[in-house]
C-alpha atoms as a PDB file:
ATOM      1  CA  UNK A   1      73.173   2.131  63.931  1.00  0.00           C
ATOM      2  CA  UNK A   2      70.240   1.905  65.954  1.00  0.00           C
ATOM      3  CA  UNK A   3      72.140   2.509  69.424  1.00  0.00           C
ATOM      4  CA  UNK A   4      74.101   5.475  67.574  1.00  0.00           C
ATOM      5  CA  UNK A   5      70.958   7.003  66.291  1.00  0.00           C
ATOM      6  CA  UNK A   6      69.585   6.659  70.474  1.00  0.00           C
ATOM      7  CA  UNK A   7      72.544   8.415  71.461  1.00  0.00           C
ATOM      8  CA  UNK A   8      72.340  11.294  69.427  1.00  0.00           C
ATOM      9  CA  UNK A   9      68.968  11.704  70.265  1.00  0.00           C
ATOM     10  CA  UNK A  10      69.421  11.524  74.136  1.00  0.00           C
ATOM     11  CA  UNK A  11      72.633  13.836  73.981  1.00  0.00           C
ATOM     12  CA  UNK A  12      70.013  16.598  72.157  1.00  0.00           C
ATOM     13  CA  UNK A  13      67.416  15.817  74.970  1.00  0.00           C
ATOM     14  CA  UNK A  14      70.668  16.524  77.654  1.00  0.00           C
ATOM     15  CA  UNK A  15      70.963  19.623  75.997  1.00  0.00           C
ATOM     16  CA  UNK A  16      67.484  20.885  75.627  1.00  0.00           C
ATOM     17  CA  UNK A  17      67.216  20.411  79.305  1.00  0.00           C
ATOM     18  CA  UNK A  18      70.622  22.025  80.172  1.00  0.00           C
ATOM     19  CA  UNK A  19      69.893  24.959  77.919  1.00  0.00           C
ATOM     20  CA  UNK A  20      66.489  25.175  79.376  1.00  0.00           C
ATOM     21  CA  UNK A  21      67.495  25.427  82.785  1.00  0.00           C
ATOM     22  CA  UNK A  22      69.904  28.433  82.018  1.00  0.00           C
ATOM     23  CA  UNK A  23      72.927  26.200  83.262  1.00  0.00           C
ATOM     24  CA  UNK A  24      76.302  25.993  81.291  1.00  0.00           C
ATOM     25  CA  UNK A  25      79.024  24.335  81.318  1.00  0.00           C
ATOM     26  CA  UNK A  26      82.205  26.430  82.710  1.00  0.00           C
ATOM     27  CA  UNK A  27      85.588  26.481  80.755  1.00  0.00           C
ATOM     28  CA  UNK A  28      88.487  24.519  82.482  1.00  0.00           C
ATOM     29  CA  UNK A  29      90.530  27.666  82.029  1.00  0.00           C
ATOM     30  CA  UNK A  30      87.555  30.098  83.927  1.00  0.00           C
ATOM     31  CA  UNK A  31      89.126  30.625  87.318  1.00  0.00           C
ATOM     32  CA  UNK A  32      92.647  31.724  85.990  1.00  0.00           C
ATOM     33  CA  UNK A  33      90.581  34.655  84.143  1.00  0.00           C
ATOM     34  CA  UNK A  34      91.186  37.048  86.684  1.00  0.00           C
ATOM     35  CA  UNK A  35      94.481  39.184  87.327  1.00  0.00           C
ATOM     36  CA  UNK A  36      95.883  39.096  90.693  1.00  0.00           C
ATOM     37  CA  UNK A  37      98.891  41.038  91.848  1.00  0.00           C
ATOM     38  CA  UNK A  38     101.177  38.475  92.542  1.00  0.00           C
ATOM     39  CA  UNK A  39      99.899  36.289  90.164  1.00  0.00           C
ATOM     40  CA  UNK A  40     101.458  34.415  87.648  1.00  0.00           C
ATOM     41  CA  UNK A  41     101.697  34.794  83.553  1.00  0.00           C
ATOM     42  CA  UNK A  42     102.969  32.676  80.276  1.00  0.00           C
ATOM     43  CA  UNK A  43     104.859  35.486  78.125  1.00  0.00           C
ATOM     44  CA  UNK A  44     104.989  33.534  75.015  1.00  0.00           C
ATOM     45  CA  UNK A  45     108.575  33.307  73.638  1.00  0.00           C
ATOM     46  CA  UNK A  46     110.005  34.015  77.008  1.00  0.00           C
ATOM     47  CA  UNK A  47     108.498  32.268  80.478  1.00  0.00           C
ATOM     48  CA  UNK A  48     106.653  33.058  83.336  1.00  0.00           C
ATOM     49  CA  UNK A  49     107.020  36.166  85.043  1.00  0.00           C
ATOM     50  CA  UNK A  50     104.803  37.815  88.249  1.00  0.00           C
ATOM     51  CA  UNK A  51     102.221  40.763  87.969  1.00  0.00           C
ATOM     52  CA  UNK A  52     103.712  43.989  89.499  1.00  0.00           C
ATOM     53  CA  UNK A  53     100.945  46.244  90.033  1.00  0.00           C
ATOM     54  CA  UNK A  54      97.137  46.544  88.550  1.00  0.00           C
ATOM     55  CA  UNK A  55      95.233  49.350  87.095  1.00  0.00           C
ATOM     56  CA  UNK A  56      91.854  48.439  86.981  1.00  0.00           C
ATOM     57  CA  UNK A  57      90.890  51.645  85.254  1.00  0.00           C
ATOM     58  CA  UNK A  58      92.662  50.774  82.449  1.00  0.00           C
ATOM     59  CA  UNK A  59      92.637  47.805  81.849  1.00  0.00           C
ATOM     60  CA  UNK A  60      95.949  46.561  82.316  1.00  0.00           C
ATOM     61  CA  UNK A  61      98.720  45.287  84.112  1.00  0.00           C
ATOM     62  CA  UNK A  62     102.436  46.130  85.001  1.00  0.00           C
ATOM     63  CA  UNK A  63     104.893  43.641  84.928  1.00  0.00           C
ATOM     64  CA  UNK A  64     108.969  43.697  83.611  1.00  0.00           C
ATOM     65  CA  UNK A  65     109.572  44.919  80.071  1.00  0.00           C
ATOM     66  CA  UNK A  66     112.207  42.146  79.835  1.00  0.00           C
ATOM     67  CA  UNK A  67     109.348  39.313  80.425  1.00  0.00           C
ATOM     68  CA  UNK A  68     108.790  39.383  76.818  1.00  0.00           C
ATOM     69  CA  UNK A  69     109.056  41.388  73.381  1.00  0.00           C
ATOM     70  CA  UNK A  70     106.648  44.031  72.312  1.00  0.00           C
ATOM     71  CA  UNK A  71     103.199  42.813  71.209  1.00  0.00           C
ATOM     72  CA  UNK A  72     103.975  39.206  72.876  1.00  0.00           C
ATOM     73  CA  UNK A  73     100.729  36.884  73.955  1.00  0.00           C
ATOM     74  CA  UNK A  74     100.386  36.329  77.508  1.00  0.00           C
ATOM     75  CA  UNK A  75      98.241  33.855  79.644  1.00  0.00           C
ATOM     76  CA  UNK A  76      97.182  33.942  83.013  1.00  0.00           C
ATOM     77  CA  UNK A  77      98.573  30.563  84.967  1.00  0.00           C
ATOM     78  CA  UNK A  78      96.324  29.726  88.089  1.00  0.00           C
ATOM     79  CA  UNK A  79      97.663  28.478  91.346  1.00  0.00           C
ATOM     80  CA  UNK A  80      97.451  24.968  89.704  1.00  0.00           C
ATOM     81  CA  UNK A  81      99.107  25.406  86.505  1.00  0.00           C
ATOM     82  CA  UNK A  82      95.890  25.619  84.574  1.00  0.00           C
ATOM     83  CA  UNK A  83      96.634  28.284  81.701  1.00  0.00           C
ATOM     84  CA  UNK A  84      93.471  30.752  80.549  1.00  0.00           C
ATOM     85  CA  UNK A  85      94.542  30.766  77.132  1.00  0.00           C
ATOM     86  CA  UNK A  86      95.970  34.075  74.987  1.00  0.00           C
ATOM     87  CA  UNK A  87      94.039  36.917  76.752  1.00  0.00           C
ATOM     88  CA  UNK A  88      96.661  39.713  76.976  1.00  0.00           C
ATOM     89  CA  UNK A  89      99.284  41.448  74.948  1.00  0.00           C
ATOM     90  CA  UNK A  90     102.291  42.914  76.291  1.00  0.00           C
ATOM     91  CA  UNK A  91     103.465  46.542  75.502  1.00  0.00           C
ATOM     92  CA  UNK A  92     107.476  47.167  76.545  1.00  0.00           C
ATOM     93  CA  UNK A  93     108.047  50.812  77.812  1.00  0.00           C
ATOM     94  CA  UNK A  94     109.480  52.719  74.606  1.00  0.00           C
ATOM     95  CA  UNK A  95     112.171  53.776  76.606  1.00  0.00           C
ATOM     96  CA  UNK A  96     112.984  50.677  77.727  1.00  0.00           C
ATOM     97  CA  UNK A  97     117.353  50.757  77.274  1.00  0.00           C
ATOM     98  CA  UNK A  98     117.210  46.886  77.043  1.00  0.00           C
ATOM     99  CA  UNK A  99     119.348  46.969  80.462  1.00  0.00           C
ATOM    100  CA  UNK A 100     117.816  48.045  83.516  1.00  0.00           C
ATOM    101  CA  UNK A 101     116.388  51.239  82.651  1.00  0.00           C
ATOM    102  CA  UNK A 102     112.602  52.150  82.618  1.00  0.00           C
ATOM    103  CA  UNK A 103     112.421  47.848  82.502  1.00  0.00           C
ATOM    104  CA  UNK A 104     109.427  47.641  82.846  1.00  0.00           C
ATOM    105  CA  UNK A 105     105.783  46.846  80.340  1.00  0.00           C
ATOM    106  CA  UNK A 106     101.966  46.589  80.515  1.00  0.00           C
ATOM    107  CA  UNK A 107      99.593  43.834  79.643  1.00  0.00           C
ATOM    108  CA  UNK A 108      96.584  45.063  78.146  1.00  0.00           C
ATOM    109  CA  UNK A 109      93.684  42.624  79.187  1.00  0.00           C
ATOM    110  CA  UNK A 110      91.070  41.103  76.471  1.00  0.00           C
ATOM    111  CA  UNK A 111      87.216  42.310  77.662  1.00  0.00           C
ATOM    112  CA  UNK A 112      86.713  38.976  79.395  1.00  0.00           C
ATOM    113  CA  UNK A 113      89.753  39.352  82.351  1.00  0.00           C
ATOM    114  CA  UNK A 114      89.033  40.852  85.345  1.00  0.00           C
ATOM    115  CA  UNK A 115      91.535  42.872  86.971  1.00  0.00           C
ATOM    116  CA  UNK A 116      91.887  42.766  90.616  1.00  0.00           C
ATOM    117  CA  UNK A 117      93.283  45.083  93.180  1.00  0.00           C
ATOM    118  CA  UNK A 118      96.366  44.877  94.748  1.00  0.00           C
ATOM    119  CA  UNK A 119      96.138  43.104  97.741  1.00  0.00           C
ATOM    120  CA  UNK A 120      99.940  42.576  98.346  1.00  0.00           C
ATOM    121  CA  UNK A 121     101.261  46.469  98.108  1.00  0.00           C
ATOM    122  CA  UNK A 122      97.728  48.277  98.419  1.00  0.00           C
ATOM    123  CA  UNK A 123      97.185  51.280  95.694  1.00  0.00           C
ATOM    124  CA  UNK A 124      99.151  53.716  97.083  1.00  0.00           C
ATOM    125  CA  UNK A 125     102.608  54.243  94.998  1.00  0.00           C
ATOM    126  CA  UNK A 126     105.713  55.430  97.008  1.00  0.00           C
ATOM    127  CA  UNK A 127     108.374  57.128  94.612  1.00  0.00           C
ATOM    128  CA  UNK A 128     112.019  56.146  95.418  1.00  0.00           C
ATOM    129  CA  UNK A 129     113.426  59.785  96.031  1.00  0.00           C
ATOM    130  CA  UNK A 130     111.088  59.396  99.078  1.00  0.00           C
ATOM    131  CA  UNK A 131     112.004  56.330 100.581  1.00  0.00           C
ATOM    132  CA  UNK A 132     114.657  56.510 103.079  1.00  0.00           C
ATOM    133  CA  UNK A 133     118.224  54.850 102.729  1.00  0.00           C
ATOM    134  CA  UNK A 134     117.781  51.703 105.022  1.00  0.00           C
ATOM    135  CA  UNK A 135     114.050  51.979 104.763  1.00  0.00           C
ATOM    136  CA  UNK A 136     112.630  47.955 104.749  1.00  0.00           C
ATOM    137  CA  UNK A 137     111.282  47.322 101.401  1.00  0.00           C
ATOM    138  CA  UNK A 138     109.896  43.783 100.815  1.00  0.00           C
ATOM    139  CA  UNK A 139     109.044  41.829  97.318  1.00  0.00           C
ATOM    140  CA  UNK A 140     106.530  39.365  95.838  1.00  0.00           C
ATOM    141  CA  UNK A 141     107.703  36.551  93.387  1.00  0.00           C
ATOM    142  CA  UNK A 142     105.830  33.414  92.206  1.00  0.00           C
ATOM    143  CA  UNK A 143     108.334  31.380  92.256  1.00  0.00           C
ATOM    144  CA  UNK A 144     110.327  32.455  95.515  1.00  0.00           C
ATOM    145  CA  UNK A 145     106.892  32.614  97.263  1.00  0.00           C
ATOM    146  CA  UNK A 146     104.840  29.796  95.374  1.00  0.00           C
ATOM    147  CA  UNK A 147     103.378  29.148  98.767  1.00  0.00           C
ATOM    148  CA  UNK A 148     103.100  32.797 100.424  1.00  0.00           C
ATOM    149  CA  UNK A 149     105.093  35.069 102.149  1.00  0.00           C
ATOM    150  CA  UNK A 150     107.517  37.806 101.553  1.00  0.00           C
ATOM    151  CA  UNK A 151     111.217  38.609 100.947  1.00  0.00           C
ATOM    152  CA  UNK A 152     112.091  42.057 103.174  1.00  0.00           C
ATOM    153  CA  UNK A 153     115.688  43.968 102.967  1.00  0.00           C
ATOM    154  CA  UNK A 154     116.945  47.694 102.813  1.00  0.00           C
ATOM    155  CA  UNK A 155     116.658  50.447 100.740  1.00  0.00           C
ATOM    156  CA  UNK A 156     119.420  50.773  99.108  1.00  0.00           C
ATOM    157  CA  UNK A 157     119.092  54.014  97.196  1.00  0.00           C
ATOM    158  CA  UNK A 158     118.327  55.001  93.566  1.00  0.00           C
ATOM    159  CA  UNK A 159     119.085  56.864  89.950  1.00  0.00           C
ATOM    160  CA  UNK A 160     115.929  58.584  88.466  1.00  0.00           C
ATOM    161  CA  UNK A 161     113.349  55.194  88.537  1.00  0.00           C
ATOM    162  CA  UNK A 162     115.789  52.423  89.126  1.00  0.00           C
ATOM    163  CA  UNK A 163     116.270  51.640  92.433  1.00  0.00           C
ATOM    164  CA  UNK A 164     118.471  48.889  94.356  1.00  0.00           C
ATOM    165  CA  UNK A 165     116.885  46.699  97.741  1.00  0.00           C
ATOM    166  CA  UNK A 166     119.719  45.078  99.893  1.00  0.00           C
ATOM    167  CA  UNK A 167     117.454  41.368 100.022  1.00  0.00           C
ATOM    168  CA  UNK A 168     118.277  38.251  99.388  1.00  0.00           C
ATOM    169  CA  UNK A 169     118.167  37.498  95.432  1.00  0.00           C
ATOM    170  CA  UNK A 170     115.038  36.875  93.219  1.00  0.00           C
ATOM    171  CA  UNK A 171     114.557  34.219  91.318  1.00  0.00           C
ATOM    172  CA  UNK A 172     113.783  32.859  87.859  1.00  0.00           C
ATOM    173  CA  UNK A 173     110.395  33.529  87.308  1.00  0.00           C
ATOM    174  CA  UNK A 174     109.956  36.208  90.104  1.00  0.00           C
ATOM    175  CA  UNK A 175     110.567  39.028  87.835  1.00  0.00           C
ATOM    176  CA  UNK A 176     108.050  41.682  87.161  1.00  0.00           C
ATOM    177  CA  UNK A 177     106.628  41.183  90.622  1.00  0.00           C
ATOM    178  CA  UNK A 178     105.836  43.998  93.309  1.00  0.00           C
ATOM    179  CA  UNK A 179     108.492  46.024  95.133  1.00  0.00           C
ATOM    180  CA  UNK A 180     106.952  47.495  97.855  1.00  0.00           C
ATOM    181  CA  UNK A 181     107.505  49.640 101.557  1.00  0.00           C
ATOM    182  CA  UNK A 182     105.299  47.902 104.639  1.00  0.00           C
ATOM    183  CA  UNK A 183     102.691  50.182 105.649  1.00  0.00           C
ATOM    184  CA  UNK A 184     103.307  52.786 102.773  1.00  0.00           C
ATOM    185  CA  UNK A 185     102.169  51.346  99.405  1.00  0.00           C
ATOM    186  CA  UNK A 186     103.877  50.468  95.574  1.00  0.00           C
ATOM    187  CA  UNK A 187     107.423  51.027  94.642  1.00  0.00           C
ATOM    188  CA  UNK A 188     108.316  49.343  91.347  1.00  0.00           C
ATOM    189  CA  UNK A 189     108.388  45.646  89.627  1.00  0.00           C
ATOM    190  CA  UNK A 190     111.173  43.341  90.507  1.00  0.00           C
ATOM    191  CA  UNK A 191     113.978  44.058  87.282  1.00  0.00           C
ATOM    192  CA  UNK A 192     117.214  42.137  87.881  1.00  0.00           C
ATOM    193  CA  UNK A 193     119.350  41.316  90.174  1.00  0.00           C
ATOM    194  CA  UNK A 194     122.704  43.050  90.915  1.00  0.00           C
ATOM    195  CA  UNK A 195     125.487  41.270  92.008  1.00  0.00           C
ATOM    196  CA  UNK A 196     129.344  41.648  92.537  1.00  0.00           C
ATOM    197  CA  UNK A 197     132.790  39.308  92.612  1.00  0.00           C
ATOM    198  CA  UNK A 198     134.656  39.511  95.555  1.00  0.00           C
ATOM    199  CA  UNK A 199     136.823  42.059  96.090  1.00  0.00           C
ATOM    200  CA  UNK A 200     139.880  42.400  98.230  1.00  0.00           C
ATOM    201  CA  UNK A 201     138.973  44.854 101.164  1.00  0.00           C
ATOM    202  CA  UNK A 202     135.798  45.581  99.736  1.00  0.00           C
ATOM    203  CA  UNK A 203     132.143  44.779 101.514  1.00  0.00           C
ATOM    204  CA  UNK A 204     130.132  42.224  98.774  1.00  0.00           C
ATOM    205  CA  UNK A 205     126.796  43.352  98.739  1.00  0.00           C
ATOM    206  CA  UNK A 206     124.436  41.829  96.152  1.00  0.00           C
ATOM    207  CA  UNK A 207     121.227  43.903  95.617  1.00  0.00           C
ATOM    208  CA  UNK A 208     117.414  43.179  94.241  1.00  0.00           C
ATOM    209  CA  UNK A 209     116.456  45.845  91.054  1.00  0.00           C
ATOM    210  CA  UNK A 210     113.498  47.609  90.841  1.00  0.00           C
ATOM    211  CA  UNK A 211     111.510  49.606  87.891  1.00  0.00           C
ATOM    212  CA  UNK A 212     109.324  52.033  88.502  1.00  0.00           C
ATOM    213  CA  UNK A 213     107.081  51.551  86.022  1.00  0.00           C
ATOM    214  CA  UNK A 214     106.721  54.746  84.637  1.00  0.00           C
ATOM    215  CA  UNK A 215     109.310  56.455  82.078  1.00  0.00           C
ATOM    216  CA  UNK A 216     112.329  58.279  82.868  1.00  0.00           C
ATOM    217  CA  UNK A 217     115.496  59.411  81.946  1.00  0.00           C
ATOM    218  CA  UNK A 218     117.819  56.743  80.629  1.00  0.00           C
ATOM    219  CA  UNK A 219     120.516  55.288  83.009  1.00  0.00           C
ATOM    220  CA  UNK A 220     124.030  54.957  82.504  1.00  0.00           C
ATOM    221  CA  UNK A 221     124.849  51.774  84.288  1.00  0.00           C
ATOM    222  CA  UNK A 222     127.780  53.917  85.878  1.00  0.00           C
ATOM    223  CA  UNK A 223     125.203  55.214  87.896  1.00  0.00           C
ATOM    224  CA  UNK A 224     124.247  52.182  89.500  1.00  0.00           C
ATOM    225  CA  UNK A 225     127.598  51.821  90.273  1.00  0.00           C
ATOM    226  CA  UNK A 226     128.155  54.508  92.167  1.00  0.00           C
ATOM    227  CA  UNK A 227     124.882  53.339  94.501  1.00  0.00           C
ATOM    228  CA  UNK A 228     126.795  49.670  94.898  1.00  0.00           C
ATOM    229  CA  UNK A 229     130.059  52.129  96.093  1.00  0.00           C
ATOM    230  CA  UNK A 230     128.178  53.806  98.215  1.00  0.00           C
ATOM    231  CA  UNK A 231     126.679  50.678  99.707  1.00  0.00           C
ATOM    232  CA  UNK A 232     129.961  48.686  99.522  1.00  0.00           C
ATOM    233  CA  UNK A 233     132.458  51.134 101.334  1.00  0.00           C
ATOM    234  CA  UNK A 234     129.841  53.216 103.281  1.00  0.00           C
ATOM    235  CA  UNK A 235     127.489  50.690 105.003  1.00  0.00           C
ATOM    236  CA  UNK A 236     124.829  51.532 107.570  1.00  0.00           C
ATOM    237  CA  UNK A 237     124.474  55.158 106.846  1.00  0.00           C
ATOM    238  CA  UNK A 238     120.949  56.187 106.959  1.00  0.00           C
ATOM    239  CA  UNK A 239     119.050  59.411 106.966  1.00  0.00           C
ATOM    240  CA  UNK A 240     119.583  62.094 107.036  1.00  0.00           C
ATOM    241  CA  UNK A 241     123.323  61.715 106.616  1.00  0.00           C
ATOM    242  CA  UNK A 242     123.120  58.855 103.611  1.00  0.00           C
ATOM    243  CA  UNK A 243     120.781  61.297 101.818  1.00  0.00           C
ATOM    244  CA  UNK A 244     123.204  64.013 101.366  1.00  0.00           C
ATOM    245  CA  UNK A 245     125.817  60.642 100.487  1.00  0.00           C
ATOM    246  CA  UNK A 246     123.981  59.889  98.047  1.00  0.00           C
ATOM    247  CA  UNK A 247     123.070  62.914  96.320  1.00  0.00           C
ATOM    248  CA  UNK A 248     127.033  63.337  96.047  1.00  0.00           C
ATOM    249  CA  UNK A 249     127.849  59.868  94.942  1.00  0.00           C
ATOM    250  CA  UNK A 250     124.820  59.904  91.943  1.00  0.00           C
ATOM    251  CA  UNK A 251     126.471  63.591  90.787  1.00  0.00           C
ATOM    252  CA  UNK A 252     129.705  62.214  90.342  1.00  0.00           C
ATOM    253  CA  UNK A 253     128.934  58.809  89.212  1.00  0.00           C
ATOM    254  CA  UNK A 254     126.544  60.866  86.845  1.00  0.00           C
ATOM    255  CA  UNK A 255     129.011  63.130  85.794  1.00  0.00           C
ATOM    256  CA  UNK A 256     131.107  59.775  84.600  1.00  0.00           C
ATOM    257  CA  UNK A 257     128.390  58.410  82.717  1.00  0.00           C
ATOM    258  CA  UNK A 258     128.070  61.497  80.726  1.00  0.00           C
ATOM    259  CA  UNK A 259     131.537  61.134  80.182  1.00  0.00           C
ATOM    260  CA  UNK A 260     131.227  57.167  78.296  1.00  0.00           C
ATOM    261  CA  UNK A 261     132.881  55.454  81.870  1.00  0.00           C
ATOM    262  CA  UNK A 262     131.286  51.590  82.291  1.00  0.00           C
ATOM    263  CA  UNK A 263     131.000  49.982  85.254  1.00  0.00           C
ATOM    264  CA  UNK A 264     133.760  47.264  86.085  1.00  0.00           C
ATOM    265  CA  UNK A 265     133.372  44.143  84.936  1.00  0.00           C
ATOM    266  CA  UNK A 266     133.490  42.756  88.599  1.00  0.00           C
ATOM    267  CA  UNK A 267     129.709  44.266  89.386  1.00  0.00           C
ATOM    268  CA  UNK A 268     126.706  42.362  86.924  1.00  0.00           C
ATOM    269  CA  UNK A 269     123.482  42.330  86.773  1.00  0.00           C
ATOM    270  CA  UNK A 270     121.112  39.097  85.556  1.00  0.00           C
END
């Protein structure tokens, strides 16, 4: 009783003297408090995914709409694993076609998060009617580049805000993360992946999707078809040649999508 009764009062003496010095004691969770492009969050109810692209002005973050549903908790994960703790909600696009168009959200921080820059893309955003076909665009993923680096391919053309990058495939966790051009700034947030079964005589070209994340018109998935055609059976076109292709190819793969024509059940995306 006596020894209990000691250290009580010593542990109140510790803090008198703590409190008194102006020194306290930092939260486990303090260093993942900040959002970094590139950086990694807990969606609850789905996984991890990558942040895209921040807006410091506002608050917020962009990441993939399919990370998580509307109004889900997020977390920041640091470098280590250590989680922050619920200090974001996540806000799907409303035009979001649960597909691949306008797939993309934003995470609205709590007061305490501080949003960083973007140190991977830069601020600048590039739209995708003004990238060149063949143009290198790279991407960011947390878990294809848990220990740096970038993944680089071609441009491979685009309908209204989604866009398709000749790379090698993202993976699990990667989604959400920054799509950008070298040199020229922001592009979009990593969406899917497109892929294709062989086919006989045909070129099998797999691409990266990317979001803009900013509404547009909804996309018929026909449409992205007819940028895997042109890919497929027209490769190594590039400007100014492949932009008058493709203007031709998205009118009359439009013009089928209007029309209630799918895509084949040979081209998927995941």
């Amino acid at each position: 009783m006596h020894y209990q009764r000691f250290s009580s009062l010593f542990a109140a003496f510790l803090i008198a003297v703590v409190a008194g010095a102006g020194i306290t004691a930092a939260p486990v969770s303090a260093q993942t408090r900040t959002a970094e492009q590139g950086g990694a969050v807990l969606v609850h109810g789905t996984g991890i995914c990558t942040l895209g692209y921040n807006d410091p002005a506002r608050h917020r973050s962009f990441v993939a709409a399919h990370c998580g549903a509307d109004g889900a908790r997020v977390e920041l994960v640091g470098a280590n694993g250590v989680r922050s703790g619920v200090v974001g909600t996540l806000h799907r696009s409303k035009a979001y076609d649960n597909r691949l168009g306008n797939d993309w959200a934003a995470i609205q921080w709590a007061p305490g998060v501080r949003v960083g820059g973007n140190r991977i893309s830069g601020d600048a955003w590039v739209h995708p009617n003004d990238i060149r076909m063949g143009e290198t665009v790279c991407y960011f993923g947390r878990t294809s580049h848990a220990r740096g680096g970038r993944t680089c391919g071609k441009f491979g053309g685009s309908a209204d805000n989604t866009f398709f990058v000749n790379a090698p495939l993202t993976r699990p966790g990667d989604s959400g993360g920054p799509l950008w051009v070298p040199g020229r700034g922001f592009v979009g947030v990593i969406s899917s992946t497109w892929t294709s079964n062989p086919l006989p005589g045909v070129r099998n070209v797999n691409f990266v999707v990317g979001v803009v994340p900013h509404d547009g018109p909804a996309v018929p998935e026909v449409r992205l078809v007819g940028l895997w055609a042109q890919n497929a059976f027209l490769p190594g076109l590039t400007s100014p040649v492949a932009e008058v292709v493709r203007k031709i190819f998205d009118a009359v793969f439009g013009l089928f999508g209007s029309l209630g024509f799918r895509g084949p059940s040979a081209l998927r995306y995941m």
